[in-house]
N, C-alpha and C. Protein backbone atom coordinates (compact mmCIF):
# COMPACT_ATOMS: atom_id res chain seq x y z
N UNK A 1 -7.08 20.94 -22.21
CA UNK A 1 -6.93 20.11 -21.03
C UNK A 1 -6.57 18.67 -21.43
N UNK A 2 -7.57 18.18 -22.15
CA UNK A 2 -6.80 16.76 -23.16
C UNK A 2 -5.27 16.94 -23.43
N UNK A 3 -4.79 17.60 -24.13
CA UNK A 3 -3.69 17.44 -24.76
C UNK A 3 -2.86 17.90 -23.62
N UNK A 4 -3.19 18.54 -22.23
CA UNK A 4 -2.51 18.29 -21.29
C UNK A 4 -1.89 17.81 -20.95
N UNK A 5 -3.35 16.94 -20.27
CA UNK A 5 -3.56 15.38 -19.83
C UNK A 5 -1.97 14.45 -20.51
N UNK A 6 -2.24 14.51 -22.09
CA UNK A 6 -1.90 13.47 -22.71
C UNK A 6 0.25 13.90 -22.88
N UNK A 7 0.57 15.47 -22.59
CA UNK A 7 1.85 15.79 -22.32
C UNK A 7 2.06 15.27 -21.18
N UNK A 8 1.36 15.19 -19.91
CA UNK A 8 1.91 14.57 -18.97
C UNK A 8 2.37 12.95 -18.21
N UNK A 9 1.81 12.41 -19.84
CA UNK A 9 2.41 11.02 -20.14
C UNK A 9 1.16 10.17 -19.79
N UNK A 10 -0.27 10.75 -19.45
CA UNK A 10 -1.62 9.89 -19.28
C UNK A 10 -2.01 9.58 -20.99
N UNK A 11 -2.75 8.44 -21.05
CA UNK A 11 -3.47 7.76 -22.04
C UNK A 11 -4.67 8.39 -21.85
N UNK A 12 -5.80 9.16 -22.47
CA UNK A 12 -6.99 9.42 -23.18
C UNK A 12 -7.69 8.56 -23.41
N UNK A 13 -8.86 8.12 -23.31
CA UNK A 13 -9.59 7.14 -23.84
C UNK A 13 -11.09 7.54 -23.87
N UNK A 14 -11.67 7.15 -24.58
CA UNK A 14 -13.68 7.25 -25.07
C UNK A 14 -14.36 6.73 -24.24
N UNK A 15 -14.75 7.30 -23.13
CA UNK A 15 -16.02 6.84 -22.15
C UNK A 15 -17.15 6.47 -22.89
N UNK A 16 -17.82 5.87 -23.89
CA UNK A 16 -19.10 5.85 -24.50
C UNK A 16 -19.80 5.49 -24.10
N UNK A 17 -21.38 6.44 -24.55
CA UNK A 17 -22.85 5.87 -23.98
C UNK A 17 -23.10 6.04 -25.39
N UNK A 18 -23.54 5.63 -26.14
CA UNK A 18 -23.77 5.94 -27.46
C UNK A 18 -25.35 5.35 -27.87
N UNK A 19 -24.89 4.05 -27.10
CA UNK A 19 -26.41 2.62 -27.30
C UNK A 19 -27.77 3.30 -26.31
N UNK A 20 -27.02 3.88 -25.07
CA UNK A 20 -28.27 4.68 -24.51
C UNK A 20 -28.56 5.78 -24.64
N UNK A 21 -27.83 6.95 -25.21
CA UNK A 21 -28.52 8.17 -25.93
C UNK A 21 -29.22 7.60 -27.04
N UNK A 22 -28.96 6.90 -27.69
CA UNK A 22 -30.03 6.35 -29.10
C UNK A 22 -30.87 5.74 -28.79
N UNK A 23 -31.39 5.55 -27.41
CA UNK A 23 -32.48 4.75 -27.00
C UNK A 23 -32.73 3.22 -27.80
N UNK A 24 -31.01 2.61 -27.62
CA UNK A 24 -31.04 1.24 -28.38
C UNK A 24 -31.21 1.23 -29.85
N UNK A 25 -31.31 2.07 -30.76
CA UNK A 25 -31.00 2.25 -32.11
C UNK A 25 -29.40 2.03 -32.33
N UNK A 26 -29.38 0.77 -33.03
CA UNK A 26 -27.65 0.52 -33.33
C UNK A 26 -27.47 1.57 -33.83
N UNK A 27 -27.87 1.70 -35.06
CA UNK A 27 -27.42 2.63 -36.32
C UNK A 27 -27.59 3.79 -35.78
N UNK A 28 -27.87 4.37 -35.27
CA UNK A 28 -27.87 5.89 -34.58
C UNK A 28 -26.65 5.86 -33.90
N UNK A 29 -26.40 4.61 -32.93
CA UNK A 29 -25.75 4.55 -31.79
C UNK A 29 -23.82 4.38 -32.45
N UNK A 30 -24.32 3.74 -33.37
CA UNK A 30 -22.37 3.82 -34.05
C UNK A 30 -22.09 4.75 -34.99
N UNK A 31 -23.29 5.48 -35.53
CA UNK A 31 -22.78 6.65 -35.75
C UNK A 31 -22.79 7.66 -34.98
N UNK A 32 -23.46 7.88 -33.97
CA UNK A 32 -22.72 9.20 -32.84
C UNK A 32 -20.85 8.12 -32.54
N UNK A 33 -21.24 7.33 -32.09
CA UNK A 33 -19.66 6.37 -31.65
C UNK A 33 -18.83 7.24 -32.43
N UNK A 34 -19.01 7.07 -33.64
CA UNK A 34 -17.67 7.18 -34.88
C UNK A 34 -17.96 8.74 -34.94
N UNK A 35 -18.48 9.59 -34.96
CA UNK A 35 -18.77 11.00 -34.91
C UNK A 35 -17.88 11.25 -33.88
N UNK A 36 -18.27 10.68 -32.54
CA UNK A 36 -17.13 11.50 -31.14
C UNK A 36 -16.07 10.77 -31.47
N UNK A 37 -15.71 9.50 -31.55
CA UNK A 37 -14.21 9.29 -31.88
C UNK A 37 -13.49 10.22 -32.50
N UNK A 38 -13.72 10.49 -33.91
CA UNK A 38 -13.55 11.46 -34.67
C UNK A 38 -13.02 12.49 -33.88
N UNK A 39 -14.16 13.23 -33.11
CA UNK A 39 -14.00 14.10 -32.66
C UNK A 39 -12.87 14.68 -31.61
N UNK A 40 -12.60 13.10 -31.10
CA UNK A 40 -11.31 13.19 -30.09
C UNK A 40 -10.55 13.06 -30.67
N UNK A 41 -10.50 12.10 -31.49
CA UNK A 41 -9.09 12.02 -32.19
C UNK A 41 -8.61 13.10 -33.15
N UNK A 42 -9.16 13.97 -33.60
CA UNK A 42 -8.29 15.43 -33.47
C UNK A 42 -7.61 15.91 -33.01
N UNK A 43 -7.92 15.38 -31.52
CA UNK A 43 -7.18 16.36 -30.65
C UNK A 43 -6.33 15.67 -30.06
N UNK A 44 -6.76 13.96 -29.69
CA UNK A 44 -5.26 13.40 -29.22
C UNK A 44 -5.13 11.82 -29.52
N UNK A 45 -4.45 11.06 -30.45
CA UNK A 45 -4.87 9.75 -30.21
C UNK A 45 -5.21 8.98 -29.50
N UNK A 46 -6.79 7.93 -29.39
CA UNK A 46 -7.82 7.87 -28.83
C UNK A 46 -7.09 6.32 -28.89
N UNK A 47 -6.88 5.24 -28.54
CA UNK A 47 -6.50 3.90 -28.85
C UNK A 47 -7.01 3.10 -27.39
N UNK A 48 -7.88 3.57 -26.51
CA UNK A 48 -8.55 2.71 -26.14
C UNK A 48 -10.11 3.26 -25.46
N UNK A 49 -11.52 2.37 -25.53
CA UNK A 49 -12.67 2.53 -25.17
C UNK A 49 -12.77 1.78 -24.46
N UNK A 50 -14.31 2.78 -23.58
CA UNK A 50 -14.94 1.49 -22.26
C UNK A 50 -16.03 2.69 -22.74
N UNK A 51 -17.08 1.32 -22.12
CA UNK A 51 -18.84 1.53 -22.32
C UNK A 51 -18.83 2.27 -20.88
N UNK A 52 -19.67 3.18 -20.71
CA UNK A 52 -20.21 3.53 -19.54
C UNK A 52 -21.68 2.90 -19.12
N UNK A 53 -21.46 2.63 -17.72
CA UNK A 53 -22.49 1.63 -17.20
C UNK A 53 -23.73 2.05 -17.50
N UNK A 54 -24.55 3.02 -17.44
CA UNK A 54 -25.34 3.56 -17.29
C UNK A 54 -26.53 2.51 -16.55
N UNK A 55 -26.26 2.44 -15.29
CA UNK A 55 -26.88 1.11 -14.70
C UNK A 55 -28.29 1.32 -14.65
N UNK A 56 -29.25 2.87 -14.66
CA UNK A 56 -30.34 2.61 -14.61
C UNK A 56 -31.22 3.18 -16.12
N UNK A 57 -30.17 2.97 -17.08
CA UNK A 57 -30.62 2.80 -18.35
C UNK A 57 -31.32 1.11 -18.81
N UNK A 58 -32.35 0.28 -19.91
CA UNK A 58 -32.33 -0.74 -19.82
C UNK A 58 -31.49 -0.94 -21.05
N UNK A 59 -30.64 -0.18 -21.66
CA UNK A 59 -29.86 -0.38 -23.07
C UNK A 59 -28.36 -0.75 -22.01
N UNK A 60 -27.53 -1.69 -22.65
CA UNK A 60 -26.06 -1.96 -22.46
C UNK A 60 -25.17 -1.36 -22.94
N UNK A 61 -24.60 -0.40 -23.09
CA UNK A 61 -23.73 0.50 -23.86
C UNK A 61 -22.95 -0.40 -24.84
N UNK A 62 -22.51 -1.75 -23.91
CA UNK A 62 -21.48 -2.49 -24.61
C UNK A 62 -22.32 -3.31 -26.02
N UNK A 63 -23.30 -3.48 -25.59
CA UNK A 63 -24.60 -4.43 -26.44
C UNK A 63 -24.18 -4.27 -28.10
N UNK A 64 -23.43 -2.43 -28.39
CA UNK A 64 -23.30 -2.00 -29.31
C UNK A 64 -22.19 -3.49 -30.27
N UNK A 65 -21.76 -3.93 -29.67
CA UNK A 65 -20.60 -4.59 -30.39
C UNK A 65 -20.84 -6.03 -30.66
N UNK A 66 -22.25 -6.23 -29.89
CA UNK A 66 -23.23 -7.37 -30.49
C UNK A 66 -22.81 -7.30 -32.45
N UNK A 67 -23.10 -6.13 -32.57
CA UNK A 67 -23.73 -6.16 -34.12
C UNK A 67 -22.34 -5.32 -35.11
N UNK A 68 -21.57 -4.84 -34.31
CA UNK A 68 -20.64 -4.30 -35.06
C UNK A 68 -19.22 -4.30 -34.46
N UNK A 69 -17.75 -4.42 -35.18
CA UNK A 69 -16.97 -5.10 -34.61
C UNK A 69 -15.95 -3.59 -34.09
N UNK A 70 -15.60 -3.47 -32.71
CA UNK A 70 -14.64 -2.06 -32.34
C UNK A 70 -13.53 -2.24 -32.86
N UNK A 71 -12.81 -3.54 -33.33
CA UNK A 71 -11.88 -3.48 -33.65
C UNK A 71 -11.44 -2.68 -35.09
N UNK A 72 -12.76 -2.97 -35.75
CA UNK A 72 -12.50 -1.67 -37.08
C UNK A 72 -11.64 -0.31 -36.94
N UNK A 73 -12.16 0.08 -35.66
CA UNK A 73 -11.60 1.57 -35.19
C UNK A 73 -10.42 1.48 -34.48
N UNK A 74 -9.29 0.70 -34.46
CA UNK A 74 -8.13 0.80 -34.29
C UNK A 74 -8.20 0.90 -32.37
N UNK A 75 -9.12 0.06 -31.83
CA UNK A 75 -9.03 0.46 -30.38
C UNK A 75 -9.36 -0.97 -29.32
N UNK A 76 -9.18 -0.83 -28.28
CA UNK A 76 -9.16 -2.09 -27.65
C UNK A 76 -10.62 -1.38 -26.57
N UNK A 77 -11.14 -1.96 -26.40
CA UNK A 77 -12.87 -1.90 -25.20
C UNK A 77 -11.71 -2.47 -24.03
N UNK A 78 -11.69 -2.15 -22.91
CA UNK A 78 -11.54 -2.41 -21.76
C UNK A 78 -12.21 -3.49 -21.45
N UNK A 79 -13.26 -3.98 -21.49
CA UNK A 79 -14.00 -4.78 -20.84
C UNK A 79 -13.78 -6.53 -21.54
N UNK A 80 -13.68 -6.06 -23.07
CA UNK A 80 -13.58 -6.75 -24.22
C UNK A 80 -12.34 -7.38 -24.62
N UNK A 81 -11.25 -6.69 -24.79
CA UNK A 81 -9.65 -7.18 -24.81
C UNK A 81 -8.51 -7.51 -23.93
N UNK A 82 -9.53 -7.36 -22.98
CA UNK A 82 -8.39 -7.82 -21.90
C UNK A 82 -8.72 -8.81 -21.33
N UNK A 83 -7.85 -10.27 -21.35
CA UNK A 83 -7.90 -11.31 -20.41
C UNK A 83 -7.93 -11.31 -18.53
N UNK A 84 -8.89 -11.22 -18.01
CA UNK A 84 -9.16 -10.26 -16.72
C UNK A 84 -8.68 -11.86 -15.75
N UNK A 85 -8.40 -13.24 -16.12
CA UNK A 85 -8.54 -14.15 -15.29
C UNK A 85 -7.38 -13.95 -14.43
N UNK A 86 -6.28 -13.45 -14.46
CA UNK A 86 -4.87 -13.32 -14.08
C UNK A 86 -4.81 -12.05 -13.41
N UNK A 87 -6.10 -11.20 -13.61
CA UNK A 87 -5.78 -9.53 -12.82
C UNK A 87 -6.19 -8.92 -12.02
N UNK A 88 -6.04 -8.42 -11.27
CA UNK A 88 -6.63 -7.72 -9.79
C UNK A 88 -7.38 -6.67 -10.73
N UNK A 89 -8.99 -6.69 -10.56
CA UNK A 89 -9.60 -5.24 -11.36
C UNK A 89 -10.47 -4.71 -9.91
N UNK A 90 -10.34 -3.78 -9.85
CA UNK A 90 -10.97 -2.35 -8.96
C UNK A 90 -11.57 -1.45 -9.73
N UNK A 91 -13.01 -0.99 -9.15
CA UNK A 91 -13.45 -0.33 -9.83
C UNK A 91 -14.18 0.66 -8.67
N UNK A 92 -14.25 2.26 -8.94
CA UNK A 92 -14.97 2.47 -7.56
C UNK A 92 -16.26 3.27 -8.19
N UNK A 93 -17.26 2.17 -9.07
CA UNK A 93 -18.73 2.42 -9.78
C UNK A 93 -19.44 2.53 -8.58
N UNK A 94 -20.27 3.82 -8.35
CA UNK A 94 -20.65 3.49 -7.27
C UNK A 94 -20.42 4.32 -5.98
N UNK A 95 -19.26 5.17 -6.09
CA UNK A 95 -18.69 5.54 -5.27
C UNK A 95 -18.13 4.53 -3.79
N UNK A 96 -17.84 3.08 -4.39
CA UNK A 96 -17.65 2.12 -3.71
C UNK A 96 -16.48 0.87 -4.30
N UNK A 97 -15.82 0.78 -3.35
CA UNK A 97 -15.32 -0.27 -4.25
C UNK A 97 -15.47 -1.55 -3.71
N UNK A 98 -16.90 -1.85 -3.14
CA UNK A 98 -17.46 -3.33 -3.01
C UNK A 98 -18.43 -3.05 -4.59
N UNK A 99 -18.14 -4.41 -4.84
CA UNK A 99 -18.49 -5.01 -6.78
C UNK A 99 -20.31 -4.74 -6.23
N UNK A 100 -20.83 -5.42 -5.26
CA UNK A 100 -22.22 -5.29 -4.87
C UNK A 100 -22.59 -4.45 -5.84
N UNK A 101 -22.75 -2.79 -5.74
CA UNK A 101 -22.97 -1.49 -6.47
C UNK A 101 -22.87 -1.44 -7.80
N UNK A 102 -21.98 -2.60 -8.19
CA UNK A 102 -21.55 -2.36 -10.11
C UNK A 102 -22.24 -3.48 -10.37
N UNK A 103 -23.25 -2.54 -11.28
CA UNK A 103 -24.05 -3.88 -11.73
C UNK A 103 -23.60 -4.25 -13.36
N UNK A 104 -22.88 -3.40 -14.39
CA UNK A 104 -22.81 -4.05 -15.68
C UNK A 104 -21.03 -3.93 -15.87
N UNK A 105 -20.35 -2.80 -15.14
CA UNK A 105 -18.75 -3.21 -15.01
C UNK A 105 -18.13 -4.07 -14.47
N UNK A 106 -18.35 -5.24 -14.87
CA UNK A 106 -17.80 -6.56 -14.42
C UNK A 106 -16.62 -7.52 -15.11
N UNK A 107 -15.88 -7.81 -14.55
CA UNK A 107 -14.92 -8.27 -15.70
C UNK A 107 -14.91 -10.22 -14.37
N UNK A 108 -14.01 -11.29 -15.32
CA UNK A 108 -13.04 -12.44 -14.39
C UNK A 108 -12.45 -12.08 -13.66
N UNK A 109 -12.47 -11.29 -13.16
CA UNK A 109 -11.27 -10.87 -12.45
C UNK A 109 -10.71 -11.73 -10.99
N UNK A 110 -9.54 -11.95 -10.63
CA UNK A 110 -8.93 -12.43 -9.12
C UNK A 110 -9.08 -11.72 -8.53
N UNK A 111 -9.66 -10.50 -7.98
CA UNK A 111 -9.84 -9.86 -7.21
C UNK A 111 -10.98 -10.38 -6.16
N UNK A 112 -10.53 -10.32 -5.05
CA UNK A 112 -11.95 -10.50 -3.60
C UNK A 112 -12.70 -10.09 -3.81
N UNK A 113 -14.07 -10.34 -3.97
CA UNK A 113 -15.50 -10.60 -4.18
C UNK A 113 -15.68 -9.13 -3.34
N UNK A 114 -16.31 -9.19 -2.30
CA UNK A 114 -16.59 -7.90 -1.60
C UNK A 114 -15.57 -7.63 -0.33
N UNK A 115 -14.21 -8.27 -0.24
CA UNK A 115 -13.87 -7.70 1.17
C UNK A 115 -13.29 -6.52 1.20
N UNK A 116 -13.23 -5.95 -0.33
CA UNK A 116 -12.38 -4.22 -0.22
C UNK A 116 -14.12 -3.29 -0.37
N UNK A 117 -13.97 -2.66 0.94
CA UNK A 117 -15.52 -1.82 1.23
C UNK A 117 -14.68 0.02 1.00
N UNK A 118 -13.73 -0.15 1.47
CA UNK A 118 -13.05 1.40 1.11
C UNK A 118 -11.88 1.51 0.75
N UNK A 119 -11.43 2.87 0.58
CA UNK A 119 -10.39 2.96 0.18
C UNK A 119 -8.97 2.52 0.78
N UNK A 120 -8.64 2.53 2.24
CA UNK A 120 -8.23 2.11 3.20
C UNK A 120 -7.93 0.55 2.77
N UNK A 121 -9.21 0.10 2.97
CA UNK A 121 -8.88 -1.85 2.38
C UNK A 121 -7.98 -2.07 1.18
N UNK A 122 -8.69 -1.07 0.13
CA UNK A 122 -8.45 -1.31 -1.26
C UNK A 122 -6.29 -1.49 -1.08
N UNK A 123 -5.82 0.10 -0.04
CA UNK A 123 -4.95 0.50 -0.03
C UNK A 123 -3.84 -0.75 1.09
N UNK A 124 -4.12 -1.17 1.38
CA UNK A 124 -3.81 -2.36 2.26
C UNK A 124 -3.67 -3.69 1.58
N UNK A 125 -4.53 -3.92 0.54
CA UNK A 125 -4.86 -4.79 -0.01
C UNK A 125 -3.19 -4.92 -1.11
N UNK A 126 -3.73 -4.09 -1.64
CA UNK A 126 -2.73 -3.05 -2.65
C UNK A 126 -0.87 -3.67 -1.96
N UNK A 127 -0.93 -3.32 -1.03
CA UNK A 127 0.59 -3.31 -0.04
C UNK A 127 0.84 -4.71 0.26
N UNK A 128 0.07 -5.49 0.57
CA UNK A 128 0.40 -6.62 1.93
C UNK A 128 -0.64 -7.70 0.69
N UNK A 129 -1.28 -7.97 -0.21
CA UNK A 129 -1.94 -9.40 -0.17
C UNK A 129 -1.91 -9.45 -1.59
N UNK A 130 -0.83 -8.67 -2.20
CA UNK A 130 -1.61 -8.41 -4.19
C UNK A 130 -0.34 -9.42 -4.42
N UNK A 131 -0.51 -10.05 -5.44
CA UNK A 131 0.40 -10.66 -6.66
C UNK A 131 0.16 -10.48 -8.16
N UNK A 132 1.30 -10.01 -8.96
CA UNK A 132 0.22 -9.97 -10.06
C UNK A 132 -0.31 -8.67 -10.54
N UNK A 133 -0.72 -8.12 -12.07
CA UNK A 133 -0.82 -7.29 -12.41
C UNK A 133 -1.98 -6.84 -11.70
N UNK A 134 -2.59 -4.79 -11.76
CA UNK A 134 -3.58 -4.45 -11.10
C UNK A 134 -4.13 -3.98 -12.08
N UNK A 135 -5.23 -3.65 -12.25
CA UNK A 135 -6.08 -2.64 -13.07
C UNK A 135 -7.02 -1.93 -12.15
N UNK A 136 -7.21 -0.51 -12.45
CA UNK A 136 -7.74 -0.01 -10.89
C UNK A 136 -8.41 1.55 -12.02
N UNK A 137 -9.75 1.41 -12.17
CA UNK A 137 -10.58 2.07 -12.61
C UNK A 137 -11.50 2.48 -11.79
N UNK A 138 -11.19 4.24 -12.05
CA UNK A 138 -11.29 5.15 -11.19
C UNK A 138 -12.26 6.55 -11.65
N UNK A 139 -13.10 7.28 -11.24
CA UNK A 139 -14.07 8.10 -11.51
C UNK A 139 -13.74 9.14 -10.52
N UNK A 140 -12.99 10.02 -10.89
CA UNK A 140 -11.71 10.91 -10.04
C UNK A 140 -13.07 12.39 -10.08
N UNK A 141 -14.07 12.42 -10.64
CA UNK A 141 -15.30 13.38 -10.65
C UNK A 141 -15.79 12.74 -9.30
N UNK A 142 -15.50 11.99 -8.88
CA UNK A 142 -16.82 11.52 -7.75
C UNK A 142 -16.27 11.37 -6.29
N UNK A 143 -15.11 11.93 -6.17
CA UNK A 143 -14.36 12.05 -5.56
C UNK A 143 -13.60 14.24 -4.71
N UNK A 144 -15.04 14.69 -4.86
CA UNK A 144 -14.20 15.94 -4.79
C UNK A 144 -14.11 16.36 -3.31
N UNK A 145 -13.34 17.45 -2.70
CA UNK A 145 -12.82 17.79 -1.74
C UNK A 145 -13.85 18.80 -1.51
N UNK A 146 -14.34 19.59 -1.48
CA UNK A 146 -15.44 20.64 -1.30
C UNK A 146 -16.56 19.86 -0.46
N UNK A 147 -16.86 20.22 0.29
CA UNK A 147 -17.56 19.24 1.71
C UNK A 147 -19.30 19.62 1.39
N UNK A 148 -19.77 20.62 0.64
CA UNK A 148 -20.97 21.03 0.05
C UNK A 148 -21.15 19.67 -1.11
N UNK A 149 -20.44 20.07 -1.72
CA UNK A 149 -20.59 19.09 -3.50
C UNK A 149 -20.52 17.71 -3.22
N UNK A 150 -19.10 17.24 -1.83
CA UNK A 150 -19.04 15.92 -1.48
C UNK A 150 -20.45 15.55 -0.90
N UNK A 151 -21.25 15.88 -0.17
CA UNK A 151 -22.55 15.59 0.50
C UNK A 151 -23.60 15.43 -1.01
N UNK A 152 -23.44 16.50 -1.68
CA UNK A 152 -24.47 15.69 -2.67
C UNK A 152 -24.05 14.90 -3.69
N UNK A 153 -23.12 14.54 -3.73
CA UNK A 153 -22.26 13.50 -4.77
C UNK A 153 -22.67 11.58 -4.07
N UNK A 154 -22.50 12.14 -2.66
CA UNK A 154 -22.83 10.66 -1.92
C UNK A 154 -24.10 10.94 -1.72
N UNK A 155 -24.68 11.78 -1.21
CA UNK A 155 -26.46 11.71 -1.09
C UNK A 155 -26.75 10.76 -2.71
N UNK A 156 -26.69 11.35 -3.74
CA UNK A 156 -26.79 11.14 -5.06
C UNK A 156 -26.56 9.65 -5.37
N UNK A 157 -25.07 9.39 -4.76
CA UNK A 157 -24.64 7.70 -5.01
C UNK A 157 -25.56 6.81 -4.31
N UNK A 158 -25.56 7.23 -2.60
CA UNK A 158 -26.16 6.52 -2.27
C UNK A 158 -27.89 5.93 -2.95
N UNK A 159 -28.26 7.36 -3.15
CA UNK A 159 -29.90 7.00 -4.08
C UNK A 159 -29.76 6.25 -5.35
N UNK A 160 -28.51 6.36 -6.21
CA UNK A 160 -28.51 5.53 -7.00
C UNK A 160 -28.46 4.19 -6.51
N UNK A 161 -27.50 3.91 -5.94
CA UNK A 161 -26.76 2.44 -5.36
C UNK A 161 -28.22 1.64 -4.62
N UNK A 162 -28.96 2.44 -4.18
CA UNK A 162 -30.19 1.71 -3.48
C UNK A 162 -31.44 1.34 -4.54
N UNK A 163 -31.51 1.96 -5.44
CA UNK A 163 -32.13 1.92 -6.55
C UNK A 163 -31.61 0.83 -7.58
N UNK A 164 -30.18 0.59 -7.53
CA UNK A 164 -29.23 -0.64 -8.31
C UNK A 164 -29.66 -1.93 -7.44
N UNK A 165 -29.28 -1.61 -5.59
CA UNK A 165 -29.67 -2.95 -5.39
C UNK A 165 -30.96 -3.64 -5.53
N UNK A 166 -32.27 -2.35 -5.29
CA UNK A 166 -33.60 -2.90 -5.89
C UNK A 166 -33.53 -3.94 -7.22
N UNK A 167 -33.11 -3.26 -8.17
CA UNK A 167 -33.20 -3.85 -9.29
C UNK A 167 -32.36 -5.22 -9.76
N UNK A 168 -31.09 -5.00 -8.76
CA UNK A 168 -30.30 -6.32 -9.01
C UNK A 168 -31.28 -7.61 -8.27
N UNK A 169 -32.06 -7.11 -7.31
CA UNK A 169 -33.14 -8.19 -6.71
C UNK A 169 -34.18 -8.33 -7.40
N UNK A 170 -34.75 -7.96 -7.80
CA UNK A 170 -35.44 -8.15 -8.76
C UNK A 170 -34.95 -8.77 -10.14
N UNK A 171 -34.17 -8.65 -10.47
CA UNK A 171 -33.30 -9.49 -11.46
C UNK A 171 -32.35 -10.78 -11.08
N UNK A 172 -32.03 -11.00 -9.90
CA UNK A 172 -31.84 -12.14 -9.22
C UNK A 172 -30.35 -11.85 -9.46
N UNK A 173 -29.80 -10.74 -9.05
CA UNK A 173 -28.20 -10.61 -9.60
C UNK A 173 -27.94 -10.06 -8.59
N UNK A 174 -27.99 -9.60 -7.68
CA UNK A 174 -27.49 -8.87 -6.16
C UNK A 174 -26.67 -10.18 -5.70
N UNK A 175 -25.36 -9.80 -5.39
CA UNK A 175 -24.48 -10.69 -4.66
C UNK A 175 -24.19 -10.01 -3.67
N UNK A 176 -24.61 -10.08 -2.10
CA UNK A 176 -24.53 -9.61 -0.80
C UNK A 176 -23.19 -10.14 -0.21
């Protein structure tokens, strides 16, 4: 399915949780890293990573690069190499694409604070008010058509997302 993917002219890239399966052990945590790289890159060249949020973990996935540098591994971090001050970034963490819900995928970005609430906005937005490059990061699993699986995918988000804004209040980081 990768090497599919990657015939039909899409880029591949390393979702990593590495820092929160190791329960915050660097050294555990960059060697699973470099173990699954490895492991993809067998099968298709891997040349760019992003941390996965894991928002109700207390480890940072990204934290990993505190102590060790990604650039060793021939790859650019999404979050990390890209100058975000100049770019429209979308993200739908959350099953939302108001930022509220994303509590550690955050970039500079020019993008409106919270006025894109759905897809509709996002898609309007997109047509009639953009200038300027987009970046538009997408979780195409959270999104399915089956009206059983869709109900517990949003039951699910929503319990997360209410559980994120607890904690962003409590941490004094909830932007309403």
């Amino acid at each position: 399915m990768i090497r599919k993917l990657v015939r039909r002219g899409h880029e591949v890239g390393y979702h990593y949780e590495t820092l929160t399966r190791a329960k915050g052990d660097c050294f555990l945590s960059i060697s699973l890293f470099e173990e699954e790289l490895e492991m993809l890159r067998r099968i298709v060249n891997i040349k760019t990573i992003s941390m996965h949020g894991s928002p109700l973990s207390k480890w940072n996935n990204m934290d990993i690069w505190k102590f060790y540098d990604y650039k060793k591994y021939d790859v650019d971090e999404i979050l990390l190499s890209i100058a975000y001050f100049n770019i429209h970034y979308f993200t739908d963490t959350g099953r939302s694409w108001e930022r509220s819900y994303n509590i550690r995928d955050r970039v500079g970005s020019i993008s409106p604070q919270n006025s894109i609430c759905s897809t509709e906005d996002l898609i309007e937005y997109l047509q009639f008010k953009i200038e300027g490059p987009v970046f538009i990061n997408v979780h195409p699993n959270r999104w399915t058509s089956g009206f059983f699986n869709l109900c517990i995918s949003i039951f699910s988000d929503w319990g997360i997302n209410q559980i994120k804004r607890m904690i962003s209040k409590i941490n004094g980081t909830w932007n309403s």
